[in-house]
N, C-alpha and C. Protein backbone atom coordinates (compact mmCIF):
# COMPACT_ATOMS: atom_id res chain seq x y z
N UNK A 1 17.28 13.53 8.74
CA UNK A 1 16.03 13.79 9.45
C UNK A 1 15.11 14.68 8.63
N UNK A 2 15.72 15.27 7.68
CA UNK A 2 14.55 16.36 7.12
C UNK A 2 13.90 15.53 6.20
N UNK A 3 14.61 14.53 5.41
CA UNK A 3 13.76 13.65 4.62
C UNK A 3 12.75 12.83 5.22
N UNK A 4 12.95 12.59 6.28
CA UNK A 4 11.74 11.72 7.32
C UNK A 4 10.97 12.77 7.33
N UNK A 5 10.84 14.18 7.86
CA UNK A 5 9.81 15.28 7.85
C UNK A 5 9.26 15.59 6.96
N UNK A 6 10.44 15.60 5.44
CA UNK A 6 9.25 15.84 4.08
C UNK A 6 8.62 14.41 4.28
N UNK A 7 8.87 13.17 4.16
CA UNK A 7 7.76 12.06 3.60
C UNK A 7 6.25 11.96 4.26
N UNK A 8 6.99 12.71 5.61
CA UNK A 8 5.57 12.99 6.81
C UNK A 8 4.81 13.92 6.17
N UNK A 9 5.28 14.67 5.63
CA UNK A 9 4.48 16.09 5.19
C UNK A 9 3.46 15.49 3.53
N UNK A 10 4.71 15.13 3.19
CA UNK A 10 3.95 14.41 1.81
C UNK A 10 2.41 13.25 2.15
N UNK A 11 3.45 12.51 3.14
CA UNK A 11 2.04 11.46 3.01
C UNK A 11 0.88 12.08 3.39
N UNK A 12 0.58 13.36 4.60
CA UNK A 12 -0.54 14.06 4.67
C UNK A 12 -1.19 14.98 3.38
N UNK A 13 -0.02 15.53 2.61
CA UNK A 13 -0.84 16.24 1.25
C UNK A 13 -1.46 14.99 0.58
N UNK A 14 -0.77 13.81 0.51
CA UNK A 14 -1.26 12.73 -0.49
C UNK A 14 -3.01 12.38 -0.06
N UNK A 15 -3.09 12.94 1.48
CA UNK A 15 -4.89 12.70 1.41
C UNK A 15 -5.82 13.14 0.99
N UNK A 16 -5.84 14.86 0.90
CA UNK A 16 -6.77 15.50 0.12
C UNK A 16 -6.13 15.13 -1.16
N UNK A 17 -5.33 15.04 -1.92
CA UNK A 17 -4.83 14.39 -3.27
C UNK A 17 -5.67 13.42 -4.03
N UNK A 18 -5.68 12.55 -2.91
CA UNK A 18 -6.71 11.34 -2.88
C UNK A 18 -8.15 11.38 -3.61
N UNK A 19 -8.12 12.46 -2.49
CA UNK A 19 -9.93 12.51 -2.20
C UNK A 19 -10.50 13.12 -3.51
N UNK A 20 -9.74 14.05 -3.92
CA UNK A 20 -10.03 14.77 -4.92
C UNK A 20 -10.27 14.32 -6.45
N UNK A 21 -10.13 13.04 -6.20
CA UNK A 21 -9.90 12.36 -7.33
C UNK A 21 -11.67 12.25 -7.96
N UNK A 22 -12.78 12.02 -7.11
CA UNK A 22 -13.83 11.64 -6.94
C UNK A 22 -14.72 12.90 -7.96
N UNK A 23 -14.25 13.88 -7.63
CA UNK A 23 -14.76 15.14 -8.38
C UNK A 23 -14.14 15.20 -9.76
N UNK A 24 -12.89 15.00 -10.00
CA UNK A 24 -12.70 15.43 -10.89
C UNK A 24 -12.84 13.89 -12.05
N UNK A 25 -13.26 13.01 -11.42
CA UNK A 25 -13.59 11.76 -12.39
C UNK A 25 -15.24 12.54 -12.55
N UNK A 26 -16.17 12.92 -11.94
CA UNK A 26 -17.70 13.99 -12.51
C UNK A 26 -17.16 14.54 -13.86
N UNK A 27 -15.72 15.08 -13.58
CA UNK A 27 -15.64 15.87 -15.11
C UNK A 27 -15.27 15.57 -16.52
N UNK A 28 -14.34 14.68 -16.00
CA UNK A 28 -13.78 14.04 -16.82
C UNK A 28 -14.65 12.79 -17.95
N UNK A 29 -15.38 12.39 -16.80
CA UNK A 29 -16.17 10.52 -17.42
C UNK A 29 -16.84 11.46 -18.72
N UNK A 30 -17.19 12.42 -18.98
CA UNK A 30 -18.39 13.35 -20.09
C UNK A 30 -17.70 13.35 -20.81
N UNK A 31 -16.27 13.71 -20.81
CA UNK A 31 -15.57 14.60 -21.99
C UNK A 31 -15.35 12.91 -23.23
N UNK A 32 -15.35 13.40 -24.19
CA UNK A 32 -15.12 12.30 -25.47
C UNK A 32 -13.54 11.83 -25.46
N UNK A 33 -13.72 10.11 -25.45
CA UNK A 33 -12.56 9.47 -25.80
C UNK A 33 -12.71 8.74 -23.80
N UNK A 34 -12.95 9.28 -23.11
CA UNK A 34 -12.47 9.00 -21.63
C UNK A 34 -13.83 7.76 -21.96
N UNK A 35 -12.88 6.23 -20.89
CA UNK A 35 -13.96 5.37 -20.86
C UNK A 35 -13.51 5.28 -19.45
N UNK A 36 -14.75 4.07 -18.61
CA UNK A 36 -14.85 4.11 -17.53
C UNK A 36 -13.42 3.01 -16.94
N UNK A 37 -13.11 2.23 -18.35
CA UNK A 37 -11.96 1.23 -17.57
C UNK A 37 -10.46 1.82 -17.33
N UNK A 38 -10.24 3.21 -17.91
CA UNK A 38 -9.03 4.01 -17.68
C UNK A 38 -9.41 4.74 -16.14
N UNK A 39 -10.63 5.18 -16.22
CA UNK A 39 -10.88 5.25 -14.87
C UNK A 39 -10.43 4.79 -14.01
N UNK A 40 -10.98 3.62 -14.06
CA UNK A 40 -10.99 2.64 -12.98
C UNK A 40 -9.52 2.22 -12.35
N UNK A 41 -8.76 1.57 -13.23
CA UNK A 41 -7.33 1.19 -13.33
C UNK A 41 -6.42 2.43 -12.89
N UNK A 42 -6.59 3.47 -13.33
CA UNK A 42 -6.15 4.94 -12.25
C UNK A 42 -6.54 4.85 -11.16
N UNK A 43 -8.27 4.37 -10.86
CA UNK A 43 -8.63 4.79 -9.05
C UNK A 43 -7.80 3.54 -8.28
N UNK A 44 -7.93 2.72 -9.06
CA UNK A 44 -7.48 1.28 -8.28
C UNK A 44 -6.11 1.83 -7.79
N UNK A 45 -4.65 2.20 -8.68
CA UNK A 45 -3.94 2.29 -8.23
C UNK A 45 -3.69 3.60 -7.24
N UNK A 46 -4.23 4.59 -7.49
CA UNK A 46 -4.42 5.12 -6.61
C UNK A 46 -4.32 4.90 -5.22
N UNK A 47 -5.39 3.97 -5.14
CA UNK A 47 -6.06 3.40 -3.81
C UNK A 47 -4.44 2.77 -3.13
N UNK A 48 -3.53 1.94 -4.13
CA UNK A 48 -2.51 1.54 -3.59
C UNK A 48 -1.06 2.43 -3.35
N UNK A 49 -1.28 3.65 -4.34
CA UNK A 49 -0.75 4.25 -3.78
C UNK A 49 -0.34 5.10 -2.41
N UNK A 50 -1.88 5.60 -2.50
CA UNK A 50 -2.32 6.03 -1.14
C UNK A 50 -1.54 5.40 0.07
N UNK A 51 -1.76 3.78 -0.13
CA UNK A 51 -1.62 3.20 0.94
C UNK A 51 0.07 3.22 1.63
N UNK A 52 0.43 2.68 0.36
CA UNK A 52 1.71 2.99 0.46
C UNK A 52 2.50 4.30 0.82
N UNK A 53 1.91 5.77 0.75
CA UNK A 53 2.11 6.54 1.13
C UNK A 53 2.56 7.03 2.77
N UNK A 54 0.93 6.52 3.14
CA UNK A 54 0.51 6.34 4.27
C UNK A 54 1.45 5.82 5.12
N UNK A 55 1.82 4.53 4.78
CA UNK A 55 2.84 3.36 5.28
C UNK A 55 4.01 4.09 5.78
N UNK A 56 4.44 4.72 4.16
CA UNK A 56 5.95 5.54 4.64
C UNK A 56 5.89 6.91 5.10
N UNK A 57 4.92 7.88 5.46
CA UNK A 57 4.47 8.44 6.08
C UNK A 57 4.50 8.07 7.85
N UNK A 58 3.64 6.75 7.89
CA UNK A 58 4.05 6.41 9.40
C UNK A 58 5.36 5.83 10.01
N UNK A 59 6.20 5.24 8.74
CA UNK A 59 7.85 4.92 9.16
C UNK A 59 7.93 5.88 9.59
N UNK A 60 8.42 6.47 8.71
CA UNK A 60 8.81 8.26 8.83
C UNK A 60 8.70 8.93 10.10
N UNK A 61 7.58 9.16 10.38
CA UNK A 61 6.99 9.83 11.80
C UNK A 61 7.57 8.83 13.08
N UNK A 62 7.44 7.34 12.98
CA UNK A 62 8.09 6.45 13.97
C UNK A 62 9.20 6.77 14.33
N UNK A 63 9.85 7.28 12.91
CA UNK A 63 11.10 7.06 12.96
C UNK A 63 11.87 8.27 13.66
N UNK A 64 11.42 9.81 13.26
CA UNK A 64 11.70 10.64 13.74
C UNK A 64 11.72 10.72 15.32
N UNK A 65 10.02 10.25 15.93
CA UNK A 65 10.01 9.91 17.12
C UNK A 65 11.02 9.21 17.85
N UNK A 66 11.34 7.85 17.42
CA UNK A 66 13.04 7.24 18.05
C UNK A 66 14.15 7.76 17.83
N UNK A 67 14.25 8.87 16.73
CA UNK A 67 15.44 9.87 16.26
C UNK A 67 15.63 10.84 17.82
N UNK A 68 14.36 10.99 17.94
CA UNK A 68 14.06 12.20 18.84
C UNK A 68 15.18 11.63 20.59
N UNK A 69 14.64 10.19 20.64
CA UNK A 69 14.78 9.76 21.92
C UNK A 69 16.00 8.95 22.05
N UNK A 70 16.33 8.44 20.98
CA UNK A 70 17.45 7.58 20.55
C UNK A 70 18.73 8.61 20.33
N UNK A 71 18.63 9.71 19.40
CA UNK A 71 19.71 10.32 19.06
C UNK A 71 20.44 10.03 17.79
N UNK A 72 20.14 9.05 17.65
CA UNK A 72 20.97 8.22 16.55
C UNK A 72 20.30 7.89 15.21
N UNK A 73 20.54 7.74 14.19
CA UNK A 73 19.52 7.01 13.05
C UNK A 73 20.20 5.60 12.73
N UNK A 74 19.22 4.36 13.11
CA UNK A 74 19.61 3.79 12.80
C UNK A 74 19.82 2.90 11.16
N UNK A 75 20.54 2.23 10.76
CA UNK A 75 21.09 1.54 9.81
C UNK A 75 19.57 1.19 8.74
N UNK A 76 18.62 0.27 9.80
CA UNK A 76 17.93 -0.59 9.33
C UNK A 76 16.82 0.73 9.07
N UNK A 77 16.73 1.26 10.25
CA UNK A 77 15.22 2.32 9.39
C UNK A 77 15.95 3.22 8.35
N UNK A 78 16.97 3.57 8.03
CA UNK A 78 17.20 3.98 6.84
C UNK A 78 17.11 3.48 5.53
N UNK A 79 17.91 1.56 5.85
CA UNK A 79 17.32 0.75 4.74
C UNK A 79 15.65 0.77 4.43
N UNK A 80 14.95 0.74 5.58
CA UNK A 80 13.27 0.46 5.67
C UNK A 80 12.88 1.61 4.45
N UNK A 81 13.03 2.79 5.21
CA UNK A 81 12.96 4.16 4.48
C UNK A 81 13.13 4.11 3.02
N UNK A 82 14.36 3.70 2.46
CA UNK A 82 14.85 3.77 1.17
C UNK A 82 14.17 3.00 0.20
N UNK A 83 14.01 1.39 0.77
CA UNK A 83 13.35 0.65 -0.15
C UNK A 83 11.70 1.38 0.24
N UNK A 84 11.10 1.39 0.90
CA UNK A 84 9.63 1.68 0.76
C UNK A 84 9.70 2.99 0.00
N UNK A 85 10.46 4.18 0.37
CA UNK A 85 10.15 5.03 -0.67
C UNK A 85 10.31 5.09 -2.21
N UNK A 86 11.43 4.03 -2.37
CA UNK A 86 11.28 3.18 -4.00
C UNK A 86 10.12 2.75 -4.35
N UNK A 87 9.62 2.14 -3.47
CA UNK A 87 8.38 0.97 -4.29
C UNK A 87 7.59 2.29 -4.08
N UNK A 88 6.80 2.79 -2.99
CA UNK A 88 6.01 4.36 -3.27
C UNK A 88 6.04 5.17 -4.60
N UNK A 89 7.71 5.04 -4.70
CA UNK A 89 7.83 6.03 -6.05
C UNK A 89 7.25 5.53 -7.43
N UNK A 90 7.80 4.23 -7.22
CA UNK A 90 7.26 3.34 -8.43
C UNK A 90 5.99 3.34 -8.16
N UNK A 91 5.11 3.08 -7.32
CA UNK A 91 3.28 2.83 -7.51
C UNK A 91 2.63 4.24 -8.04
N UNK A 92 3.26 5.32 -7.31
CA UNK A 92 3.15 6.79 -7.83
C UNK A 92 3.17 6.91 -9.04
N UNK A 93 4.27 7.19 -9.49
CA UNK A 93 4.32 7.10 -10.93
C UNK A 93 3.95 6.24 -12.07
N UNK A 94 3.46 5.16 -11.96
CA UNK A 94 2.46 3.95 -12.32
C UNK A 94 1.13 4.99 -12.73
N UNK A 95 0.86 5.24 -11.23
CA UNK A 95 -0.41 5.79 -10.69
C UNK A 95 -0.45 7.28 -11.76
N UNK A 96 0.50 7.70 -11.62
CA UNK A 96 0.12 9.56 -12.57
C UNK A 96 0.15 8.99 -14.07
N UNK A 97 1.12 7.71 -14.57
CA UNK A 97 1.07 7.51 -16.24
C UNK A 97 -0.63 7.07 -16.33
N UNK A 98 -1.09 6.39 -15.13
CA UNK A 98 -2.35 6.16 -15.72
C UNK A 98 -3.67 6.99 -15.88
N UNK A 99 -3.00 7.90 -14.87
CA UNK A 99 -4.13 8.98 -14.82
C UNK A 99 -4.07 10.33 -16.53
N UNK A 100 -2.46 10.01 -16.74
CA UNK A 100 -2.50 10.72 -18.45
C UNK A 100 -3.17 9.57 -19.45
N UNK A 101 -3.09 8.41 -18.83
CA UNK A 101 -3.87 7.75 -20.05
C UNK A 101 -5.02 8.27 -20.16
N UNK A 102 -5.82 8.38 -18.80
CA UNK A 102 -7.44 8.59 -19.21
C UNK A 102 -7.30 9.75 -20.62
N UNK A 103 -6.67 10.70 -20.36
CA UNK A 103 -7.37 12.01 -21.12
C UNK A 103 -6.43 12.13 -22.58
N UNK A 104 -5.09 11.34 -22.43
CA UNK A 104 -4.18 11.32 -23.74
C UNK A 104 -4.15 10.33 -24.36
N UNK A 105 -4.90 9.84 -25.26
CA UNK A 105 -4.79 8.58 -25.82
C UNK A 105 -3.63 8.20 -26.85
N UNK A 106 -2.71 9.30 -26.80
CA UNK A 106 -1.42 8.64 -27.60
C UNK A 106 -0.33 8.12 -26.68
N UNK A 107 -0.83 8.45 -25.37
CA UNK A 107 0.12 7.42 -24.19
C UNK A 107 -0.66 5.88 -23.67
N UNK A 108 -1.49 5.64 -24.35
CA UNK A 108 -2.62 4.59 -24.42
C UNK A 108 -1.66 2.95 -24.78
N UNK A 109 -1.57 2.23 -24.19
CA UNK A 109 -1.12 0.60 -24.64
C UNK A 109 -1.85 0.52 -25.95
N UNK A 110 -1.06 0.47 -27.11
CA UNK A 110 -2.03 -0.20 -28.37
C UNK A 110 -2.45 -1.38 -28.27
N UNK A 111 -4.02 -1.55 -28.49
CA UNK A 111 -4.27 -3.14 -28.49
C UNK A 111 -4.53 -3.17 -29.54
């Protein structure tokens, strides 16, 4: 149950997380070497991260709620839980290598 409470807690930090992104692309787009398509490909996934956050954020909270009334945890929302917080983890971390691309260009795909 406490891991259902952190993912709840997480998916709410993940919104100002979000948002914040908007300001600090003002600072960034100026500085030399940053182009707008590393940008972009960071906000995009972002955007799916987010979502996915969100998603397991509201398992989570569902889930605690029927924890609450049920007593029990069941089988399947634990499977639910496990795989969505995999794929989350994976879009996340997708999501932060691309956001070091913008500003490190020796973590850059050589074309």
């Amino acid at each position: 149950m406490v891991s259902l409470g952190a993912f709840v807690l997480i998916a709410f930090a993940t919104i100002p997380v979000f948002f914040t992104g908007e300001g600090a692309e003002d600072v960034v787009k100026k500085l030399p070497g940053v182009t707008e398509e590393y940008i972009g490909r960071h906000e995009e996934m972002a955007e799916y991260s987010l979502t996915l956050m969100e998603i397991l954020g509201m398992t989570c909270l569902a889930g605690l709620v029927f924890i609450g009334k049920a007593g029990t945890v069941p089988k399947r929302l634990v499977t639910i839980v496990l795989l969505l917080s995999l794929v989350t983890a994976a879009f996340v971390g997708y999501t932060a290598n691309l956001g070091g691309q913008i500003r490190h260009t020796e973590i850059r795909a050589q074309k």
